[in-house]
PDB file of N, CA and C in Angstrom:
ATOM      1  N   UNK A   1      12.416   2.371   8.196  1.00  0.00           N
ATOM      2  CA  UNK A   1      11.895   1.212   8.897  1.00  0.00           C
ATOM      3  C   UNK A   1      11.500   0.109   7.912  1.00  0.00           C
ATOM      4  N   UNK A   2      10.990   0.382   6.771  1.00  0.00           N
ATOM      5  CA  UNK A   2      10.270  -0.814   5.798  1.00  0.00           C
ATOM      6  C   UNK A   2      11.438  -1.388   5.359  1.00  0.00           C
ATOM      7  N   UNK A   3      12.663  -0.536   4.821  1.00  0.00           N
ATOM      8  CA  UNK A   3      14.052  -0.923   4.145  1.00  0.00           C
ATOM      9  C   UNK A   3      14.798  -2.027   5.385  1.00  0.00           C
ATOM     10  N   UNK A   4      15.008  -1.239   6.825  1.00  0.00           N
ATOM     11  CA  UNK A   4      15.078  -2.785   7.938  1.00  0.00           C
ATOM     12  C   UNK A   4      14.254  -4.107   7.748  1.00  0.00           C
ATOM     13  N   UNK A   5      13.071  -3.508   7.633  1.00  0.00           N
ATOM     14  CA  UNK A   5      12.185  -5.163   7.718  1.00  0.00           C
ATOM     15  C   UNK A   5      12.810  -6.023   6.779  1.00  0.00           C
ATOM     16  N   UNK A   6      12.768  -4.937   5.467  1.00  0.00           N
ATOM     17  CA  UNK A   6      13.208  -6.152   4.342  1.00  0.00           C
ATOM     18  C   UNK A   6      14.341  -6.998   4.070  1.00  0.00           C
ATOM     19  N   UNK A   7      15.487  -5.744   4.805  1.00  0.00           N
ATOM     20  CA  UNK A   7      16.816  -6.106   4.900  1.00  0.00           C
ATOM     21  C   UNK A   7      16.774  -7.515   5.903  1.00  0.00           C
ATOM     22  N   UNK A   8      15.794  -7.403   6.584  1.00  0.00           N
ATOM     23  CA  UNK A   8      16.422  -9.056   7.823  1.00  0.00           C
ATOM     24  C   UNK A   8      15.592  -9.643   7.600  1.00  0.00           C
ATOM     25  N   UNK A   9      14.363  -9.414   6.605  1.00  0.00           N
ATOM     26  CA  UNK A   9      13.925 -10.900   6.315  1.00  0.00           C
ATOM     27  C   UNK A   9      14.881 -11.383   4.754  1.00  0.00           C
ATOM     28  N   UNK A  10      15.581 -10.309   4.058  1.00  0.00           N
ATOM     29  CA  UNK A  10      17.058 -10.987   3.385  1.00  0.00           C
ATOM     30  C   UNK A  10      17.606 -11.759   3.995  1.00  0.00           C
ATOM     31  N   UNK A  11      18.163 -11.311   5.057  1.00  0.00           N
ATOM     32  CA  UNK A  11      19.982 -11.831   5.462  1.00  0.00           C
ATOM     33  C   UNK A  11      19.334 -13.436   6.635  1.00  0.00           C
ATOM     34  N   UNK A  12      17.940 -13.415   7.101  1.00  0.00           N
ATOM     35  CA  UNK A  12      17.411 -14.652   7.105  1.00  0.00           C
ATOM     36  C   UNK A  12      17.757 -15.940   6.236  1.00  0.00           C
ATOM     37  N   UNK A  13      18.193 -16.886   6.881  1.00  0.00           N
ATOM     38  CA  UNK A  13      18.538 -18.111   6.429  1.00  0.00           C
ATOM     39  C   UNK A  13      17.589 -19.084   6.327  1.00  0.00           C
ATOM     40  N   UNK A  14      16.771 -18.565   5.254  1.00  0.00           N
ATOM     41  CA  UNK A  14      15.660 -19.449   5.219  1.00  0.00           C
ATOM     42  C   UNK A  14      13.902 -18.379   5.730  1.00  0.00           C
ATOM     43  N   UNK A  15      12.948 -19.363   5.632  1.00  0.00           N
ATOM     44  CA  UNK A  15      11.972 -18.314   5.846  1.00  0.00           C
ATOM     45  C   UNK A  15      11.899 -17.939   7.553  1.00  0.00           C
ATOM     46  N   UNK A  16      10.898 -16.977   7.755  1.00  0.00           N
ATOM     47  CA  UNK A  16      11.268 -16.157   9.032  1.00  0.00           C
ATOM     48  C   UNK A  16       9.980 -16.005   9.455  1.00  0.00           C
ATOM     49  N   UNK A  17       9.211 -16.467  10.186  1.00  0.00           N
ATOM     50  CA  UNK A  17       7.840 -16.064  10.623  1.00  0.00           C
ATOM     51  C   UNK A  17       7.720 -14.666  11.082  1.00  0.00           C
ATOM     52  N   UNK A  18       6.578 -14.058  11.428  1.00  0.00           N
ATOM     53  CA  UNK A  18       6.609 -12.710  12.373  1.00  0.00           C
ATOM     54  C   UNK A  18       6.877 -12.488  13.889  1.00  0.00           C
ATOM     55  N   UNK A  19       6.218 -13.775  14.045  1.00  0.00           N
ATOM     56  CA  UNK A  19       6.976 -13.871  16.100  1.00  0.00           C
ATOM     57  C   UNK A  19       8.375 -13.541  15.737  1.00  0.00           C
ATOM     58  N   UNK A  20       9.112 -14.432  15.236  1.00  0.00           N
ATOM     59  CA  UNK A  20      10.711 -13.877  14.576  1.00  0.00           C
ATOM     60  C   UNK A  20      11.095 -12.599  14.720  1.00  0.00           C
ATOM     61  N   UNK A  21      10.484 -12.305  13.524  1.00  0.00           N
ATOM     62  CA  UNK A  21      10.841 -10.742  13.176  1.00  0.00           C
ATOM     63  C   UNK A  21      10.685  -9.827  14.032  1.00  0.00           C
ATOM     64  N   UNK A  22       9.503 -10.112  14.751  1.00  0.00           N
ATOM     65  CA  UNK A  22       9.039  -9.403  16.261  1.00  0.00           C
ATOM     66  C   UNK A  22      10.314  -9.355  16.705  1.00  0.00           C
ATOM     67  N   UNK A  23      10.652 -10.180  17.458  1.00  0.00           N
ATOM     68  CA  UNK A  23      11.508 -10.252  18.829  1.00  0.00           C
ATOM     69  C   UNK A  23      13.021  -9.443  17.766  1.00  0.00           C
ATOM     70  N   UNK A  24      13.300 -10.448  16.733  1.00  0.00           N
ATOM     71  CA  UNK A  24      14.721  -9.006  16.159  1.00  0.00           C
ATOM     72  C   UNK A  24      14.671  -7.757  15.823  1.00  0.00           C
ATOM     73  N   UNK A  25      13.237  -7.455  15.503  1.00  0.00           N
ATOM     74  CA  UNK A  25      13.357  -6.267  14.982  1.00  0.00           C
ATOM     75  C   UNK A  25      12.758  -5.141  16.527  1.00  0.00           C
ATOM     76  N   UNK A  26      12.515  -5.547  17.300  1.00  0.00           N
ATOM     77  CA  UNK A  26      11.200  -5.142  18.672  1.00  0.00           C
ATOM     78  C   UNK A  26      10.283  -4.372  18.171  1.00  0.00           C
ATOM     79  N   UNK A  27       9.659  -4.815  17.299  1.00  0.00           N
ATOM     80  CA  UNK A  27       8.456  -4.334  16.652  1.00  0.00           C
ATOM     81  C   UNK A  27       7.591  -4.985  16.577  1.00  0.00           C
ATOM     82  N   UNK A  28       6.178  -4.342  17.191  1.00  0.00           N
ATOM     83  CA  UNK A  28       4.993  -5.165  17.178  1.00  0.00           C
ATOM     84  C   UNK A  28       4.449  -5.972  16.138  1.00  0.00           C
ATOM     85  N   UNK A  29       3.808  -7.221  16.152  1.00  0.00           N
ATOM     86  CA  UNK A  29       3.856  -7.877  15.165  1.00  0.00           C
ATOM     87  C   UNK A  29       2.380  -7.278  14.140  1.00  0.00           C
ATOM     88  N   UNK A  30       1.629  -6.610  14.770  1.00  0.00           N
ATOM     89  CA  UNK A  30       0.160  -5.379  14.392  1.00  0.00           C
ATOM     90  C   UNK A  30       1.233  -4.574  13.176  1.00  0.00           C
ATOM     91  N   UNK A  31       2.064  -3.940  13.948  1.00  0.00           N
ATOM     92  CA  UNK A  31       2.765  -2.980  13.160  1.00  0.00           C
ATOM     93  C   UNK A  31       3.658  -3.554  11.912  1.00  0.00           C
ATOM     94  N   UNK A  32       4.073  -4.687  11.880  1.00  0.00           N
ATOM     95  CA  UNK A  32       5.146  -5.395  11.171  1.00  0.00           C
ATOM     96  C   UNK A  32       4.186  -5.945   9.976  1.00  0.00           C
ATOM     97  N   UNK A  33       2.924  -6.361  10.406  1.00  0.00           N
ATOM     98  CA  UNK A  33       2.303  -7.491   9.368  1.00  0.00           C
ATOM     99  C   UNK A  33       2.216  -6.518   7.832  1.00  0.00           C
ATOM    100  N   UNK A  34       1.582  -4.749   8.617  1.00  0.00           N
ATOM    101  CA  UNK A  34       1.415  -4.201   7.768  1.00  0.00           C
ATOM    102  C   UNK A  34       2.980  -3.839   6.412  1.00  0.00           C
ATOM    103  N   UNK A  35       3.671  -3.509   6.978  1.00  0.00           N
ATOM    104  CA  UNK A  35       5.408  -3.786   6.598  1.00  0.00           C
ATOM    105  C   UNK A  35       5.060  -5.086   5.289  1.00  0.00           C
ATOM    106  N   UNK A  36       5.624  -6.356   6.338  1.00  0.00           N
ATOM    107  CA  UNK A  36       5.343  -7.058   5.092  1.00  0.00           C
ATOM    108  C   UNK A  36       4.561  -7.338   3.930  1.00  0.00           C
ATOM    109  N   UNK A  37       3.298  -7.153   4.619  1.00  0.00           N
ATOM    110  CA  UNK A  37       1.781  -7.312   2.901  1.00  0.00           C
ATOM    111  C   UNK A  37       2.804  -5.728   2.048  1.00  0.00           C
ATOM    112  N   UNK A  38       3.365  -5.150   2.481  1.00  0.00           N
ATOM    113  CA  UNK A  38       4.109  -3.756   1.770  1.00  0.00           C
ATOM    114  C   UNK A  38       5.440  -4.775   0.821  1.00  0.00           C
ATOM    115  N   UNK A  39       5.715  -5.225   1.055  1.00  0.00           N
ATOM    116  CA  UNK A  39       6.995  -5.957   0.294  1.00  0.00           C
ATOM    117  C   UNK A  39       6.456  -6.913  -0.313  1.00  0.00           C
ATOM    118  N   UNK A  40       5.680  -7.819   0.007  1.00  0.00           N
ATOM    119  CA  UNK A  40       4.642  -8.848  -0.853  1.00  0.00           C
ATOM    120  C   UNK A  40       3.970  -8.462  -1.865  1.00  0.00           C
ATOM    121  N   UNK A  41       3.467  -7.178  -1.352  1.00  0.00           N
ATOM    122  CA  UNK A  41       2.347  -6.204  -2.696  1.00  0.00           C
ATOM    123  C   UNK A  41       3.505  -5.884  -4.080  1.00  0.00           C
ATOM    124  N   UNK A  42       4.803  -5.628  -3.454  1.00  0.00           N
ATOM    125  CA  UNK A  42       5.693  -4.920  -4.785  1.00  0.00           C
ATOM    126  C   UNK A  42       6.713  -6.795  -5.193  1.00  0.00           C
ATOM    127  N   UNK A  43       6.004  -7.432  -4.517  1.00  0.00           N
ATOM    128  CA  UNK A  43       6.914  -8.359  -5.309  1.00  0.00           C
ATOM    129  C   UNK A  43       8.167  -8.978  -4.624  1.00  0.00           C
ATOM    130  N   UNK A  44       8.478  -8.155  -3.294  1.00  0.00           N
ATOM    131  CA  UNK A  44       9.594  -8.985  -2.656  1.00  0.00           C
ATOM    132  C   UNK A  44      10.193  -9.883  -1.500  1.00  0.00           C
ATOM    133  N   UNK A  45       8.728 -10.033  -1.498  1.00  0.00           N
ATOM    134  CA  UNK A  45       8.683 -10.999  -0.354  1.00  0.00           C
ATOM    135  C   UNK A  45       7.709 -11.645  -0.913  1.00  0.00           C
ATOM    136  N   UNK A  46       7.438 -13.185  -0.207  1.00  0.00           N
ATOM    137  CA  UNK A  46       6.465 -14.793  -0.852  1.00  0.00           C
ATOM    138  C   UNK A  46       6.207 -14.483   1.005  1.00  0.00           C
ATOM    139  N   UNK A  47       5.007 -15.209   0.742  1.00  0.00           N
ATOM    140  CA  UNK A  47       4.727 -15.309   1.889  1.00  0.00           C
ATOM    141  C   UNK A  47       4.086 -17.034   1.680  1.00  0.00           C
ATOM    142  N   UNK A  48       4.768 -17.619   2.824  1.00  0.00           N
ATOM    143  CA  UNK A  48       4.551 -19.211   2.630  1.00  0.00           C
ATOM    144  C   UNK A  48       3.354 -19.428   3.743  1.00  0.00           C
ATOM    145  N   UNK A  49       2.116 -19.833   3.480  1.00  0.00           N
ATOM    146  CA  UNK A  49       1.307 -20.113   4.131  1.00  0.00           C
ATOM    147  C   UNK A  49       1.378 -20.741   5.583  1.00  0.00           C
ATOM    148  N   UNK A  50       0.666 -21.282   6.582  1.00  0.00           N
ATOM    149  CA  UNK A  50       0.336 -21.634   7.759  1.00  0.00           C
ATOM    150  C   UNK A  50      -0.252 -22.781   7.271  1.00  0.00           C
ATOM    151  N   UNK A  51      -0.152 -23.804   6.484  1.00  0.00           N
ATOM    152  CA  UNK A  51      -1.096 -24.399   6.233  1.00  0.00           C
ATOM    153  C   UNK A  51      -0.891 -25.666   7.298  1.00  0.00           C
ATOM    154  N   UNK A  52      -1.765 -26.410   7.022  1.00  0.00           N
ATOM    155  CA  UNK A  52      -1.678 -27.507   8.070  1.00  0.00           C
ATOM    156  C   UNK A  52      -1.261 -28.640   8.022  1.00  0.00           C
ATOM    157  N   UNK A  53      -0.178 -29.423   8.491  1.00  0.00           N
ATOM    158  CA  UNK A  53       0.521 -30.499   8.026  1.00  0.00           C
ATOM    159  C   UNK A  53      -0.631 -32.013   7.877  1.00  0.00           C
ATOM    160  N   UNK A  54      -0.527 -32.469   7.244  1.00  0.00           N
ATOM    161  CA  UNK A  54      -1.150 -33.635   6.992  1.00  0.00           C
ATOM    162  C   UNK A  54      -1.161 -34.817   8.165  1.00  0.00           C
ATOM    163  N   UNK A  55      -2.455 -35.544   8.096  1.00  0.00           N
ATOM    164  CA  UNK A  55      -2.296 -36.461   8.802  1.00  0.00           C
ATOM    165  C   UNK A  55      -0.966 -37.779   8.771  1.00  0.00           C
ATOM    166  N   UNK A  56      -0.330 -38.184   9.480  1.00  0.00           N
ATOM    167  CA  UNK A  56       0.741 -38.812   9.327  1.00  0.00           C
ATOM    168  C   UNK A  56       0.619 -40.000   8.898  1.00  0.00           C
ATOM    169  N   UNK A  57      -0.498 -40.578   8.880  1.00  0.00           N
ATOM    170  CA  UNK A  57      -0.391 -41.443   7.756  1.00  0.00           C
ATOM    171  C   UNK A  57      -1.438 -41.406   6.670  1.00  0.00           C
ATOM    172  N   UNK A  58      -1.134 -40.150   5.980  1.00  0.00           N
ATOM    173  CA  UNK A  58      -1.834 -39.597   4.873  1.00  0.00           C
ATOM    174  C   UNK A  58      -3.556 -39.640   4.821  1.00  0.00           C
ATOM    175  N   UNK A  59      -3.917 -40.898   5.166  1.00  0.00           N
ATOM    176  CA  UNK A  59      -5.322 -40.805   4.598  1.00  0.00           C
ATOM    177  C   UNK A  59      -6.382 -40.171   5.816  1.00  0.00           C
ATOM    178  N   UNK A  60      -5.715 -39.900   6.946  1.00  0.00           N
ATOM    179  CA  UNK A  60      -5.980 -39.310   8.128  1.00  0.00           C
ATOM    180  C   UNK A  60      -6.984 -40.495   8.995  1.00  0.00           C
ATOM    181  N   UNK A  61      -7.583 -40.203  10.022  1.00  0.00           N
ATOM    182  CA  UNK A  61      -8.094 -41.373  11.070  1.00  0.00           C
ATOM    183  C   UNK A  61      -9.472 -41.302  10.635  1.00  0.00           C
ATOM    184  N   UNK A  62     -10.012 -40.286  10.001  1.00  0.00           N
ATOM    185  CA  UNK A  62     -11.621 -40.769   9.800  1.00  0.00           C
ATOM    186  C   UNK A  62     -12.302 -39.973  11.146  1.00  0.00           C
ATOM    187  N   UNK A  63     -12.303 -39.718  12.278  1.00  0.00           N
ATOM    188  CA  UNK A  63     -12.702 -39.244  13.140  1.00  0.00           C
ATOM    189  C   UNK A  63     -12.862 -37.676  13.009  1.00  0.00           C
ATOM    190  N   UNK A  64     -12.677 -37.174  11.985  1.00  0.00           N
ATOM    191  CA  UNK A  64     -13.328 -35.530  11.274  1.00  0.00           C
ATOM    192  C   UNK A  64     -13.123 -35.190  10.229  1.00  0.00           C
ATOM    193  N   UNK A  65     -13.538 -33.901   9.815  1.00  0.00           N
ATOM    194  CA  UNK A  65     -13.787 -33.877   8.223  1.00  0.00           C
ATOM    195  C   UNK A  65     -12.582 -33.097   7.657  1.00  0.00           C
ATOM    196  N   UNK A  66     -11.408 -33.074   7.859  1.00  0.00           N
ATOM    197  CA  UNK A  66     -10.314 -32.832   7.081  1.00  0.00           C
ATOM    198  C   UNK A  66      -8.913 -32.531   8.558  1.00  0.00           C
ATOM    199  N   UNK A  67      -8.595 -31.866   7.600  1.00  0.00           N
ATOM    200  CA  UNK A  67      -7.098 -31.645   8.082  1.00  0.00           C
ATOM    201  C   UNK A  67      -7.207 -29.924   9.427  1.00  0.00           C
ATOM    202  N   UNK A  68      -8.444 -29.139   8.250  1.00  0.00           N
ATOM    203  CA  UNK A  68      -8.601 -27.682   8.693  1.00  0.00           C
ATOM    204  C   UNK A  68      -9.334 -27.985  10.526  1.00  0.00           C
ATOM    205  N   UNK A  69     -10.189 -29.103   9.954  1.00  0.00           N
ATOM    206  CA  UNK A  69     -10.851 -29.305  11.628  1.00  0.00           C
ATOM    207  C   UNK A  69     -10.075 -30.664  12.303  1.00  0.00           C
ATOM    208  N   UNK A  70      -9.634 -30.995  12.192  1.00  0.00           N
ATOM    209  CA  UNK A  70      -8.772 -31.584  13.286  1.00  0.00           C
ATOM    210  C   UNK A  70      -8.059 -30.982  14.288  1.00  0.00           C
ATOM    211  N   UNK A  71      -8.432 -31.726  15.197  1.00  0.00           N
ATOM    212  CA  UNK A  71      -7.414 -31.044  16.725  1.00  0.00           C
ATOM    213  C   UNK A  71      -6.376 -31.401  17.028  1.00  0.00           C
ATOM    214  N   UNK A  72      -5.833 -32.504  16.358  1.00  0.00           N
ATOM    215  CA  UNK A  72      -4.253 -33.047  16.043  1.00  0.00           C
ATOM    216  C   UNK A  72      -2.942 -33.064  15.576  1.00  0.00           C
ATOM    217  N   UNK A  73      -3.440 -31.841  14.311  1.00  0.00           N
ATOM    218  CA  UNK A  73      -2.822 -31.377  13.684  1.00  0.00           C
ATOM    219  C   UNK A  73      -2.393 -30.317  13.554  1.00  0.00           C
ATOM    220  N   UNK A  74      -1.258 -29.751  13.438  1.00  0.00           N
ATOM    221  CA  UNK A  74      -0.251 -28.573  13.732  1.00  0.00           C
ATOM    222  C   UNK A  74      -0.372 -27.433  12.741  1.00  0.00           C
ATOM    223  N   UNK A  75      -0.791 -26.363  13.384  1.00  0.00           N
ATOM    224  CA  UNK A  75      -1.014 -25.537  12.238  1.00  0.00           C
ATOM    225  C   UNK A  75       0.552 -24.985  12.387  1.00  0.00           C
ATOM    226  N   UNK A  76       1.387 -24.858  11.509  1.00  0.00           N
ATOM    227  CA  UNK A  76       2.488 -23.870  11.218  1.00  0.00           C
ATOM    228  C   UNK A  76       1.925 -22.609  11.106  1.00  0.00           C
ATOM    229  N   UNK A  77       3.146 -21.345  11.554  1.00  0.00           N
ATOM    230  CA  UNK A  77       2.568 -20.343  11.127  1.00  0.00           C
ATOM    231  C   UNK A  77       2.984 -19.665   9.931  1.00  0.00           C
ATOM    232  N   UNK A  78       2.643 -18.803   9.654  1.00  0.00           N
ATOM    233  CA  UNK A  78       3.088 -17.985   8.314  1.00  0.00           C
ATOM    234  C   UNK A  78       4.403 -17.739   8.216  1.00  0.00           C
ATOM    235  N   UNK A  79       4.858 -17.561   7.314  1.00  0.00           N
ATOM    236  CA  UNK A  79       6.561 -16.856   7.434  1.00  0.00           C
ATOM    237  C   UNK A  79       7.005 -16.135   5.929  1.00  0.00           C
ATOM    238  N   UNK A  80       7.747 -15.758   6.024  1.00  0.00           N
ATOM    239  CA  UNK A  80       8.309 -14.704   4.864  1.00  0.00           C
ATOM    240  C   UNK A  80       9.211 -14.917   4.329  1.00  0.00           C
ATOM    241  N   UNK A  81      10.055 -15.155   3.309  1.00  0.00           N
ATOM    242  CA  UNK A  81      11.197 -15.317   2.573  1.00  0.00           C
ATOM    243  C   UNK A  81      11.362 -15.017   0.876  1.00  0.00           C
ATOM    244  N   UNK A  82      12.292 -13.821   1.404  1.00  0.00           N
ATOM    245  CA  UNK A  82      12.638 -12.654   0.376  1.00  0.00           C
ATOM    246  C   UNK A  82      12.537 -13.221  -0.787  1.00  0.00           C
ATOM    247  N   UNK A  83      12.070 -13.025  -2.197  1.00  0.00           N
ATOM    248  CA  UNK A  83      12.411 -12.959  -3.440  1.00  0.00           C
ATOM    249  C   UNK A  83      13.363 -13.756  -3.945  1.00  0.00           C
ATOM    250  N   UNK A  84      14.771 -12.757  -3.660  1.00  0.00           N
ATOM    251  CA  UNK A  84      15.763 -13.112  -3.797  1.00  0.00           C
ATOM    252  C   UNK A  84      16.323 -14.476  -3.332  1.00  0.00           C
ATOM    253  N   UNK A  85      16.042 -14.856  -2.441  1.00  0.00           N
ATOM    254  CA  UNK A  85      16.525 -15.808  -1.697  1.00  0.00           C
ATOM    255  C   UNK A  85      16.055 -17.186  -2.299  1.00  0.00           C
ATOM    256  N   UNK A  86      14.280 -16.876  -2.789  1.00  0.00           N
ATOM    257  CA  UNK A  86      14.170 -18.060  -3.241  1.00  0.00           C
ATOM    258  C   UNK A  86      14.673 -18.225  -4.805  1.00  0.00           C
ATOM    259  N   UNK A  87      14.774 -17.571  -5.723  1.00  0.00           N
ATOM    260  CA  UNK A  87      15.538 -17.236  -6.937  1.00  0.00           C
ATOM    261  C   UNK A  87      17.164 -18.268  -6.804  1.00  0.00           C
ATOM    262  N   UNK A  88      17.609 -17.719  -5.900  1.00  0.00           N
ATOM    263  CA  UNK A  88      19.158 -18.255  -5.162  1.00  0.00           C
ATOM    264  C   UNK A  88      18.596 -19.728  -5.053  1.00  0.00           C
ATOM    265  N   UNK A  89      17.847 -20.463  -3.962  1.00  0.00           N
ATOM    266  CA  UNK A  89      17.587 -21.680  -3.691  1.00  0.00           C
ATOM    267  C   UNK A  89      17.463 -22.299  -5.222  1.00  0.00           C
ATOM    268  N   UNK A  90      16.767 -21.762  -5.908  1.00  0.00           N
ATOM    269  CA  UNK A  90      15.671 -22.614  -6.921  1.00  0.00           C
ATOM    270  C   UNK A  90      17.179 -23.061  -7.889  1.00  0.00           C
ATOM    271  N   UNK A  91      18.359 -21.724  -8.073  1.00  0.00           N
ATOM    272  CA  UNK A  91      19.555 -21.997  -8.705  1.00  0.00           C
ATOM    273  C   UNK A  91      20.637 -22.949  -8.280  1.00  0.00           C
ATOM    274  N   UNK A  92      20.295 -23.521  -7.090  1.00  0.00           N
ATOM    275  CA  UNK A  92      21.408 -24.154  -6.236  1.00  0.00           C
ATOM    276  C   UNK A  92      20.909 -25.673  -6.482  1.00  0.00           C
ATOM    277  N   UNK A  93      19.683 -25.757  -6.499  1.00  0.00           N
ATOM    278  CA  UNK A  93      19.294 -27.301  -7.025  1.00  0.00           C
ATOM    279  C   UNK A  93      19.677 -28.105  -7.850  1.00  0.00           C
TER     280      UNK A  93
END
């Protein structure tokens, strides 16, 4: 099962959140998270943050105290993309 996870967050074109992986793999995403921090811990998977996209015109509206408490702004979620893959990208530049 861990050798699947890793294998399709490989053959992923690009990074792959866990809702993702959920629905291809039909594995709970409780059960999966643990999977991935398992491939992250040895090094083969990055895990690209959720962070929160910036206000759109950078300096934000002033109406709260950052980006984390705003209600406007889109949190992305986490996602995964293999090692390898980014190694490959970073060579293609």
């Amino acid at each position: 099962m861990l050798r699947q996870v890793l294998q399709t967050v490989e053959a992923a074109e690009g990074p792959i959140t866990l809702s993702e992986l959920s629905r291809r793999l039909d594995i709970a995403p409780g059960a999966l998270a643990g999977m991935l921090e398992h491939w992250a811990q040895r090094g083969r998977l990055t895990v690209e943050s959720g962070a929160a996209s910036p206000c759109a015109d950078g300096g934000g509206c002033g109406s709260c105290s950052g980006a984390m408490a705003c209600p406007f702004v889109a949190r992305l979620p986490r996602s995964f993309i293999a090692v390898q893959t980014i190694e490959h990208r970073d060579a293609t530049d």
